[in-house]
Each structure stands twice: as C-alpha cells, then as structure tokens.
N, C-alpha and C. Protein backbone atom coordinates (compact mmCIF):
# COMPACT_ATOMS: atom_id res chain seq x y z
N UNK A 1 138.72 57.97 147.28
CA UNK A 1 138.88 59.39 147.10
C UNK A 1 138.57 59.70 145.65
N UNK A 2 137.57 60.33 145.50
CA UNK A 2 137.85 61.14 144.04
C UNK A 2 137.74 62.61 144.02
N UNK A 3 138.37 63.09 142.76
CA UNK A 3 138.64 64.40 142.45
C UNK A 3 138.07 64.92 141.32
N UNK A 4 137.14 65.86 141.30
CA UNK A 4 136.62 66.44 139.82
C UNK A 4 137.54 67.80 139.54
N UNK A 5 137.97 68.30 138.38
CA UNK A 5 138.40 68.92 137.83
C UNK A 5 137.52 69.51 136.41
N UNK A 6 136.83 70.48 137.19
CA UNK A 6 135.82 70.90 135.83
C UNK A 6 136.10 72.53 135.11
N UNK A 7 136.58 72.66 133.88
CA UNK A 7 136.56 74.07 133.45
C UNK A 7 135.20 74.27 132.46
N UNK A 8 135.46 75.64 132.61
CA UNK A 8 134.10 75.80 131.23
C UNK A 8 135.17 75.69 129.81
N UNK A 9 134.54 74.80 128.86
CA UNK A 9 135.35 74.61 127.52
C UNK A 9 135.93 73.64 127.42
N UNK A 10 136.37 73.04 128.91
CA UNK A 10 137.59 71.96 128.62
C UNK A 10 136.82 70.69 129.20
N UNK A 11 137.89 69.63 129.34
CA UNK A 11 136.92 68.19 129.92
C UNK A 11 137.14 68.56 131.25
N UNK A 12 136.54 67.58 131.46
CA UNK A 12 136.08 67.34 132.69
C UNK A 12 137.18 66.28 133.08
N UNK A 13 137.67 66.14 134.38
CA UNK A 13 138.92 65.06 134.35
C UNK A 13 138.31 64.74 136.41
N UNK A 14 138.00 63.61 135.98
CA UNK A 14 137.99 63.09 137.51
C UNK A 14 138.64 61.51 137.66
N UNK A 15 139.15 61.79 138.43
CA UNK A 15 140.55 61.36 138.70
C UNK A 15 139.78 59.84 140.32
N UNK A 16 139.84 58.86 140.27
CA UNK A 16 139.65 58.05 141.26
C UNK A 16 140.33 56.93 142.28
N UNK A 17 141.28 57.22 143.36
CA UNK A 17 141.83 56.00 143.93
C UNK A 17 141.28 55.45 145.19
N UNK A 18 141.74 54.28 145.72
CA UNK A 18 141.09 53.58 146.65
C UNK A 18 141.29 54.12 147.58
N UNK A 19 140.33 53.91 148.47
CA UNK A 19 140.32 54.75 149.83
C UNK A 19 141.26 53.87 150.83
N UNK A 20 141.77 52.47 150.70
CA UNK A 20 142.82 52.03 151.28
C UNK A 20 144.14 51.96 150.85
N UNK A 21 144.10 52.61 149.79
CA UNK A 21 145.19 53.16 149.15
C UNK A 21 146.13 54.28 149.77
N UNK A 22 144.91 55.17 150.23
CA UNK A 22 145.31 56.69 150.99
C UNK A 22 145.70 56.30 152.54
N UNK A 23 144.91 55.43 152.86
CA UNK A 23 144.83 55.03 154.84
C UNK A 23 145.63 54.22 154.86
N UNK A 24 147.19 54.61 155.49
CA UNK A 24 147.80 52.81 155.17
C UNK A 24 149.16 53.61 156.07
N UNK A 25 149.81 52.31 156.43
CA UNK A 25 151.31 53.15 157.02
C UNK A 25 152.02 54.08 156.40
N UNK A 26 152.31 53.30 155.10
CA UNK A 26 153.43 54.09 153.89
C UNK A 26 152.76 55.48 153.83
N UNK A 27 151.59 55.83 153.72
CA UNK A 27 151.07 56.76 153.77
C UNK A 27 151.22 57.62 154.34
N UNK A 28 151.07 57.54 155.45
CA UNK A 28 151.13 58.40 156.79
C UNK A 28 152.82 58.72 156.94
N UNK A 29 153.66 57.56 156.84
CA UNK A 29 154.91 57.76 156.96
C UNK A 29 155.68 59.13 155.88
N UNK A 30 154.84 58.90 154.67
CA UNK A 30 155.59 59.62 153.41
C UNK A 30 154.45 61.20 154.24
N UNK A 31 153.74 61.31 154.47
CA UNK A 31 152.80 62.86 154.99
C UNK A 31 153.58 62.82 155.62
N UNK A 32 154.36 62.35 156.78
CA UNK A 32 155.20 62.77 157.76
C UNK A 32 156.39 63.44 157.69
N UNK A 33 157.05 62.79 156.77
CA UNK A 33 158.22 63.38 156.01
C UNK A 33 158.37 64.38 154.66
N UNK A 34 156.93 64.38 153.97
CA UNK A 34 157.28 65.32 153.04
C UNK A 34 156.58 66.56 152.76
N UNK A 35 155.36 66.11 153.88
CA UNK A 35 154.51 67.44 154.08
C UNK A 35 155.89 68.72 154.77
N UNK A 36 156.30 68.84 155.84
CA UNK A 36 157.23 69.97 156.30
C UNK A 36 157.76 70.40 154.97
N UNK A 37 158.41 70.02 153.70
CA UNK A 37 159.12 70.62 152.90
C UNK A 37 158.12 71.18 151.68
N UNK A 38 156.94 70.86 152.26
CA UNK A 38 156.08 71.88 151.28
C UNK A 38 155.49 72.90 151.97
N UNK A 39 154.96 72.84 153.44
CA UNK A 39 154.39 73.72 154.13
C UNK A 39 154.86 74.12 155.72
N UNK A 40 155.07 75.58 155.75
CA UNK A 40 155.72 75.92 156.90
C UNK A 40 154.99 75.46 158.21
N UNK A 41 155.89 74.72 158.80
CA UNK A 41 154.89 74.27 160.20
C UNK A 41 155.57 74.58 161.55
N UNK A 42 156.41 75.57 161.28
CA UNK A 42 157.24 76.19 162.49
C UNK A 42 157.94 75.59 163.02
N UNK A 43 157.41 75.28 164.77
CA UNK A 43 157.89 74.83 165.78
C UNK A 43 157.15 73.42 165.49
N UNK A 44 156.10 73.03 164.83
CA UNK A 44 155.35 71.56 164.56
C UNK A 44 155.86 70.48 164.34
N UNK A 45 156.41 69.66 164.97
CA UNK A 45 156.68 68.28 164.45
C UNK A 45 155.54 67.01 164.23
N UNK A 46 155.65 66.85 163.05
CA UNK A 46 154.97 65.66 162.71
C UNK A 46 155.49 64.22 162.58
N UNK A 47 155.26 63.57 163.56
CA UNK A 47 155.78 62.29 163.16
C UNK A 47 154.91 61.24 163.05
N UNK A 48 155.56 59.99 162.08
CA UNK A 48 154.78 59.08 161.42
C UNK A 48 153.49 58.92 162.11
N UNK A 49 153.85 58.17 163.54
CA UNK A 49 152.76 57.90 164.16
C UNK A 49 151.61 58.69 164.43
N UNK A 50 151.98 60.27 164.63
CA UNK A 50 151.32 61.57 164.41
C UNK A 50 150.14 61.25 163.39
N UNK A 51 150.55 61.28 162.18
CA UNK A 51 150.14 60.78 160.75
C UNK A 51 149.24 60.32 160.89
N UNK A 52 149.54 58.86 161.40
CA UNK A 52 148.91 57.66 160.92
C UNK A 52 147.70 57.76 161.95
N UNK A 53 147.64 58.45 163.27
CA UNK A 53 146.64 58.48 163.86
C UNK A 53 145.95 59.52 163.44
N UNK A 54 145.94 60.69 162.45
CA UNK A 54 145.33 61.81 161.79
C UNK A 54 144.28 60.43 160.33
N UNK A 55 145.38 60.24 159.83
CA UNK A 55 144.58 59.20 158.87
C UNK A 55 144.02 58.13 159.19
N UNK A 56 143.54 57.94 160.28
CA UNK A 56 142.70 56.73 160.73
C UNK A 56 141.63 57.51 161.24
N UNK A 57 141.88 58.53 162.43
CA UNK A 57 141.02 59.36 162.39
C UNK A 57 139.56 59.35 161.32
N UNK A 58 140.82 60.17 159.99
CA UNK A 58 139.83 60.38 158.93
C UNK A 58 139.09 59.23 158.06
N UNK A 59 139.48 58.06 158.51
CA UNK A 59 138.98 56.87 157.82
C UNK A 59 137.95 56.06 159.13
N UNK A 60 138.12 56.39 160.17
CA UNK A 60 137.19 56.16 160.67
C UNK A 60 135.63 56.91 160.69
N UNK A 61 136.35 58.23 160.89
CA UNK A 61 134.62 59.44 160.40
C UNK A 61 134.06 58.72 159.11
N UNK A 62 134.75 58.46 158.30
CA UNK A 62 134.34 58.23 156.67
C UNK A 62 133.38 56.54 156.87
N UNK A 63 134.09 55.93 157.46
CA UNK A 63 133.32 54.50 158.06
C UNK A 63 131.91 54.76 158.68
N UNK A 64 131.81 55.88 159.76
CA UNK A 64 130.71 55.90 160.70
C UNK A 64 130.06 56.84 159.87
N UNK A 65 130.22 57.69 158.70
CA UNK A 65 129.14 59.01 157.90
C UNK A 65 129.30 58.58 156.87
N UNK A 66 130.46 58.00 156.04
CA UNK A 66 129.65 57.94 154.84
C UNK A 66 130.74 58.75 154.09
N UNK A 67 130.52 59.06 152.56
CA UNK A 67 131.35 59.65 151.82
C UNK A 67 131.26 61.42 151.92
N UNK A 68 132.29 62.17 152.15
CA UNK A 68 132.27 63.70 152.48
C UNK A 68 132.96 64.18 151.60
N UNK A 69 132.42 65.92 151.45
CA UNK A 69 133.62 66.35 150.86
C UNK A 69 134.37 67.16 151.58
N UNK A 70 135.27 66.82 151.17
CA UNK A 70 137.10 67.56 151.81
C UNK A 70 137.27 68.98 151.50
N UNK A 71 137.08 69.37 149.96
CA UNK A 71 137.67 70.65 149.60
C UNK A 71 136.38 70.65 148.51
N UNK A 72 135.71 71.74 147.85
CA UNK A 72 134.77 72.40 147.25
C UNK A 72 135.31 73.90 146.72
N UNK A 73 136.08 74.03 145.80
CA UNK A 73 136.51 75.72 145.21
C UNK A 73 136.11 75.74 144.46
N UNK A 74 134.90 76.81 143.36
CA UNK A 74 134.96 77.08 142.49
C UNK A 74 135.17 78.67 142.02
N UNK A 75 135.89 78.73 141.00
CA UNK A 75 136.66 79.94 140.64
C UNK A 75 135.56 81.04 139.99
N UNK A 76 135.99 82.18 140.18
CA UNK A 76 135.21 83.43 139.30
C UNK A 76 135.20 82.73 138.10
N UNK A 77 136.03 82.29 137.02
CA UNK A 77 136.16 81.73 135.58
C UNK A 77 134.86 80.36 135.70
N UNK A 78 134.29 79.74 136.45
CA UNK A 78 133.45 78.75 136.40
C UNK A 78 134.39 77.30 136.44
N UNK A 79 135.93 77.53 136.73
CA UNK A 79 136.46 76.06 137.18
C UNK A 79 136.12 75.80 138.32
N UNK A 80 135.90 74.06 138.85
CA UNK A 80 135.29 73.98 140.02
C UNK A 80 136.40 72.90 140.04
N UNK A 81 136.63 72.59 141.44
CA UNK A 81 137.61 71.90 142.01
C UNK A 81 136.65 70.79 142.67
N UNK A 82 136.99 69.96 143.01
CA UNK A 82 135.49 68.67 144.12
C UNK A 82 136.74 67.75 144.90
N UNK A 83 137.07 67.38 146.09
CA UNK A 83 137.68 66.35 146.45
C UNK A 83 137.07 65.81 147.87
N UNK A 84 136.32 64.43 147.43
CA UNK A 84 135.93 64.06 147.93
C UNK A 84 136.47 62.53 148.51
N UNK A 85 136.11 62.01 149.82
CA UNK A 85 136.68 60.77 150.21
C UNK A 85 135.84 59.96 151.01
C-alpha cells in the first residue's frame, strides 16, 4: 500500500507498508472491532470473519490486476491525496 500526500509549498510525504502487512487476521479482526466506533453502520454487523473475507477479497483482485488505486482526491488548494494498493 502506498500513500502520497502532496501540497503546493510543502513536501511531499509518501508513506509505504507491506501489502501483507494490511491482509492478515489481526487485521481484519482490529477493522472488525474498531471500524463501528468510527463510522455509523446502523443495523450492520461486522464480524471478524466478515473482515477477513472483505480483505482477501481485496488481495485477491490485487493478485489477478495488479496494483490499483483505492482513493484519488485532489483539493481546490492543489493538495492531492493518492492511496494506492
């Protein structure tokens, strides 16, 4: 996975961890439990196993295509956001 963080004026900060770093039980287990207390998901329950088959999912597409990007924002001010995996 990496992340660019670009403003006009400032550095540039891209940020890089392993892609089996992100795909892994602990992973999926900690999205399971700490995603709900950041984002309202109603009636949604997520559980581990939930998770872990969302993040294999996404590590399998990434196996059969290749490297994608996830999120692409860039702001009226010329900051650009990049997260790619």
């Amino acid at each position: 996975m990496r992340i660019l963080v670009k403003s006009p004026g400032e550095k540039t900060i891209w940020l890089a961890f392993p892609t089996a770093f992100l795909f892994n039980r602990f992973t999926a287990s900690l999205t399971a439990n700490i995603l709900p207390r950041f984002i309202k998901m109603g009636d949604i329950k997520l559980s581990p196993q939930q998770a872990k088959a969302m993040l294999k999912a996404v590590a399998e597409y990434r196996r059969k295509h290749g490297r994608f990007i996830l999120v692409d924002v860039q702001a009226s001010d010329g900051t650009k956001v990049l997260i790619s995996i």
